[in-house]
Every structure is written in C-alpha cells, then in structure tokens.
N, C-alpha and C. Protein backbone atom coordinates (compact mmCIF):
# COMPACT_ATOMS: atom_id res chain seq x y z
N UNK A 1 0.84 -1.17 0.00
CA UNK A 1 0.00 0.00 0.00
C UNK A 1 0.89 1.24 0.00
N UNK A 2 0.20 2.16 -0.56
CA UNK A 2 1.48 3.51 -0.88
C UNK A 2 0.02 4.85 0.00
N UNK A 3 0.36 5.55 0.64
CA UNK A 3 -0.29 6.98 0.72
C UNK A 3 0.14 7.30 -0.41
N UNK A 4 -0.94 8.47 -0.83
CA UNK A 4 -0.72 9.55 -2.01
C UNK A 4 -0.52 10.58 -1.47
N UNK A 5 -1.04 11.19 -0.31
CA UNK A 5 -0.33 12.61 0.35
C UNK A 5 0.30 12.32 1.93
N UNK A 6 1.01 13.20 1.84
CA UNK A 6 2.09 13.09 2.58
C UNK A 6 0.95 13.93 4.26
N UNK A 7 0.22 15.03 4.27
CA UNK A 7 -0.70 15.07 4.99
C UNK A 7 -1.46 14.04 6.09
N UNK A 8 -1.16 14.15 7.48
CA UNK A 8 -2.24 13.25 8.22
C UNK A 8 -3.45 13.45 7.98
N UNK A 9 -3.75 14.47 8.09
CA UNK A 9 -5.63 14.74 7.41
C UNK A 9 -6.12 14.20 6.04
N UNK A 10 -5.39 14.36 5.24
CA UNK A 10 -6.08 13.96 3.75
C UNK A 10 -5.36 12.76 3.25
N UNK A 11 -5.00 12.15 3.98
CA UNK A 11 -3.89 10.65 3.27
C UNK A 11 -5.25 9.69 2.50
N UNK A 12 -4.82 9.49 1.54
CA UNK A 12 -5.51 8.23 0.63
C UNK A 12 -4.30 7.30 0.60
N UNK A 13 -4.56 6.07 0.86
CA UNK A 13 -4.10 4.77 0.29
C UNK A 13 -3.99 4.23 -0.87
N UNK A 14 -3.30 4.04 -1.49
CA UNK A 14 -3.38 3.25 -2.71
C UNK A 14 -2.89 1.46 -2.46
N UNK A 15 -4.04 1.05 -3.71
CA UNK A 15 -3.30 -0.35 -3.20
C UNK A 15 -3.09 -0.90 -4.82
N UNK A 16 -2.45 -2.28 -4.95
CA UNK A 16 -2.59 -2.78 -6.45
C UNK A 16 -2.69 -3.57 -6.63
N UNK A 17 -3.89 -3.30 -7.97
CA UNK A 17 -5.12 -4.32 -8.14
C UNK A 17 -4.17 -5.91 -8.18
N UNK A 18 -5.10 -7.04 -7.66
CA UNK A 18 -3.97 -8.21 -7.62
C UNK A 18 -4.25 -8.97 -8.71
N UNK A 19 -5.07 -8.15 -9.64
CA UNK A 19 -5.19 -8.43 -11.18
C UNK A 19 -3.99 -8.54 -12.67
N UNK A 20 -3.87 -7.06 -12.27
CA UNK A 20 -3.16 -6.35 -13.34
C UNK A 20 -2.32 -5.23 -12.68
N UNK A 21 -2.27 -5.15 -11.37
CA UNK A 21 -1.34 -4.15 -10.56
C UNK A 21 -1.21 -2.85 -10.72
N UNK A 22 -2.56 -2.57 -11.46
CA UNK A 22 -2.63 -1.28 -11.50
C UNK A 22 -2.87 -0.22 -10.62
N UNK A 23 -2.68 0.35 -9.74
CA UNK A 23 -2.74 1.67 -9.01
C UNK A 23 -4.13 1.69 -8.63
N UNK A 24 -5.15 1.20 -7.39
CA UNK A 24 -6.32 1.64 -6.91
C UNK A 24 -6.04 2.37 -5.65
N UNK A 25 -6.95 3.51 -5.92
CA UNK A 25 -7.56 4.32 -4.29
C UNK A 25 -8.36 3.76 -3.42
N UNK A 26 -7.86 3.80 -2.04
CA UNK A 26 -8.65 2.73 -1.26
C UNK A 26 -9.58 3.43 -0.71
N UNK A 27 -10.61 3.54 -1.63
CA UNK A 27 -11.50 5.16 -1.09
C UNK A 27 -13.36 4.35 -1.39
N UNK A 28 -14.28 4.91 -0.72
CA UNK A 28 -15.31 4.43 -1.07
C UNK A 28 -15.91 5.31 -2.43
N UNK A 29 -14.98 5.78 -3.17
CA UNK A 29 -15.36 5.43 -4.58
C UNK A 29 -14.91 4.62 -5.58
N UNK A 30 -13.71 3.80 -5.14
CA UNK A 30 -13.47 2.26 -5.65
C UNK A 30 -14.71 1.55 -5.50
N UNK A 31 -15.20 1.54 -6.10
CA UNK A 31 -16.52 0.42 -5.47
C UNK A 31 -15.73 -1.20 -6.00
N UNK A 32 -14.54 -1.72 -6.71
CA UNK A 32 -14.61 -2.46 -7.03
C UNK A 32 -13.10 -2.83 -6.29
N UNK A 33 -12.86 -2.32 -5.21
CA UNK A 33 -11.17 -2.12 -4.44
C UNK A 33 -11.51 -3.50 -3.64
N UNK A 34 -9.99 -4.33 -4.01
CA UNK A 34 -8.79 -3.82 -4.24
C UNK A 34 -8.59 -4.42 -5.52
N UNK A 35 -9.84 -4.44 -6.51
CA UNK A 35 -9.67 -4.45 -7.86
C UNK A 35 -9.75 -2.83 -8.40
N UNK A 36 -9.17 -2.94 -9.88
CA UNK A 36 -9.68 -1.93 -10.61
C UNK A 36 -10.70 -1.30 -11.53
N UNK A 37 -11.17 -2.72 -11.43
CA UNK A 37 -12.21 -2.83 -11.85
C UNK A 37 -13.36 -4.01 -12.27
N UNK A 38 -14.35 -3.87 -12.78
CA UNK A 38 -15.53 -5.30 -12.76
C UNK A 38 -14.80 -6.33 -13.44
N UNK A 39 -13.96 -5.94 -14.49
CA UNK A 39 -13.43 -7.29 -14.79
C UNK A 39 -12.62 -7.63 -14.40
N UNK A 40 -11.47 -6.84 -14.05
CA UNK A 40 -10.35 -7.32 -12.75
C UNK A 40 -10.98 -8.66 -11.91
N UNK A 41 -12.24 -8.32 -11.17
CA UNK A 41 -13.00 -8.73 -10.15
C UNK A 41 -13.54 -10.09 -10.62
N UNK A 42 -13.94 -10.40 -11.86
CA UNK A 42 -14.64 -11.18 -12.25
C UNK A 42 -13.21 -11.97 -12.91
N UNK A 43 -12.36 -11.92 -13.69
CA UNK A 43 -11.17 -12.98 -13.69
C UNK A 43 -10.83 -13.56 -12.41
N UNK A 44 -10.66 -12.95 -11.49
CA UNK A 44 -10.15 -13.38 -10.08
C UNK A 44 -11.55 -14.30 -9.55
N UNK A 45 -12.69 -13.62 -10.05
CA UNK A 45 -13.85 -14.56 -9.09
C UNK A 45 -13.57 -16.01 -10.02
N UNK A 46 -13.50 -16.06 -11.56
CA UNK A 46 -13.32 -17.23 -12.43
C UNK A 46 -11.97 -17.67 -12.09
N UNK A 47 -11.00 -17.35 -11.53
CA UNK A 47 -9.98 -17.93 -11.24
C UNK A 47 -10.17 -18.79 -10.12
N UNK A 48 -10.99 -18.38 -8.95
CA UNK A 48 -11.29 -19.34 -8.19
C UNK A 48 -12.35 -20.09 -8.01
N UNK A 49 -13.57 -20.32 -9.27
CA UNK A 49 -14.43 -21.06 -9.73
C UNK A 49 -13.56 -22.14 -10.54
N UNK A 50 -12.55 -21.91 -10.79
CA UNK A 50 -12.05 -23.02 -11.70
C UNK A 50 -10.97 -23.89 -11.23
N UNK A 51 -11.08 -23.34 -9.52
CA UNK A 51 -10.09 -23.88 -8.77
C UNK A 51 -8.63 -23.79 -8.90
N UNK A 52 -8.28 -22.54 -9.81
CA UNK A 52 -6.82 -22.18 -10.25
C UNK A 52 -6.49 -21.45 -8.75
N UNK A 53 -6.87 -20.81 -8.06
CA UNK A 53 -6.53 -20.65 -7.02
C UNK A 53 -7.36 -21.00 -5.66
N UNK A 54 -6.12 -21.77 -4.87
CA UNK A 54 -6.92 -22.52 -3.84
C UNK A 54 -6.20 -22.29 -2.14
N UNK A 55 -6.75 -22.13 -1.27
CA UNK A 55 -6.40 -21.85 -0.22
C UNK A 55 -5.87 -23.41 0.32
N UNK A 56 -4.31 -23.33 0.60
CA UNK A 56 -3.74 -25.06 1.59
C UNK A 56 -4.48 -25.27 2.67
N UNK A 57 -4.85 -26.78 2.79
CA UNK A 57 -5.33 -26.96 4.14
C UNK A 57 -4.60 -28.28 4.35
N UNK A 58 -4.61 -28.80 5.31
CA UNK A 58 -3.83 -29.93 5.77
C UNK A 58 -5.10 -30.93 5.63
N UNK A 59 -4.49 -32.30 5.42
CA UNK A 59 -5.34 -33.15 5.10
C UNK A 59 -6.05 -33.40 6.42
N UNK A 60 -7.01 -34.52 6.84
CA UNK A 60 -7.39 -34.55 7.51
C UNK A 60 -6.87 -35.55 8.11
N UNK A 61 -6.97 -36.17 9.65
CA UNK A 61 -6.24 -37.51 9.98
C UNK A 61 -6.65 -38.86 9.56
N UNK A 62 -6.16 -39.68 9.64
CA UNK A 62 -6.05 -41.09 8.97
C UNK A 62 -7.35 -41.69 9.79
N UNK A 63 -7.29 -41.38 11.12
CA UNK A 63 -8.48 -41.89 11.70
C UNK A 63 -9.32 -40.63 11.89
N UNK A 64 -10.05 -40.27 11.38
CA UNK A 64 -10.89 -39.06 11.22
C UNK A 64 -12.29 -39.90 11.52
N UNK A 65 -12.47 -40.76 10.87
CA UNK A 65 -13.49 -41.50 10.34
C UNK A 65 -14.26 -41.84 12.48
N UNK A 66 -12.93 -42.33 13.20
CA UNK A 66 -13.39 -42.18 14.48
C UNK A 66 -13.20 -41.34 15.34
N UNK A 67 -13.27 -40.10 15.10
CA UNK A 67 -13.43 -38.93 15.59
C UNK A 67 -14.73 -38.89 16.29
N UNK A 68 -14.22 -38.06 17.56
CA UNK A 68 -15.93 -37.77 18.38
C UNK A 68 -15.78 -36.44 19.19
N UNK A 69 -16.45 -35.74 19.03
CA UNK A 69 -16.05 -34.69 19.97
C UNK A 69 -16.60 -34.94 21.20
C-alpha cells in the first residue's frame, strides 16, 4: 500500500489491483477495491471457480473416520 499525500488529514491509500497491478484508491469510490475494476474482479472470481486458485489446508487424519467430539 502507498499513501498519495504526505498530509495526516487527507492521506488516501493506494493499493494494487492483484489483477493487473494497477494503481487503486482505497476510497469508497473504488466500489470495485482492491480491484480496478468489474473485470479485474470477475477474472479473479473465475480464477477461483475453476479452482486455479486454492487456499492449503492440511489433510485430515487417517483416523478421522473415528473422531468424536
């Protein structure tokens, strides 16, 4: 994340899009932050509909099956 002014009162954030890395304001007129936009947003949502990106989890244990809480 980068500030754009150097000001404590008026500092904006910038962040970049994790699309195409383009330069967004982290402002509530991004409506589409921390994309740059709807399609930014929508490759990334199809990227993880298609399971190209996936969060690690550890498998589960061998005896899971007799698990009891």
């Amino acid at each position: 994340m980068k500030n754009i002014n150097n000001s404590s009162s008026n500092e904006i954030t910038e962040v970049a899009c994790p699309q195409c890395f383009k330069k967004v304001p982290w402002t509530e007129d991004s409506i589409y932050r921390p994309f740059c936009s709807k399609r930014c947003q929508m490759i990334d949502f199809g990227e993880w509909a298609m399971e190209k990106n996936t969060i690690p989890v550890e498998d589960p244990p061998d005896d899971w099956e007799n698990f009891e809480e």
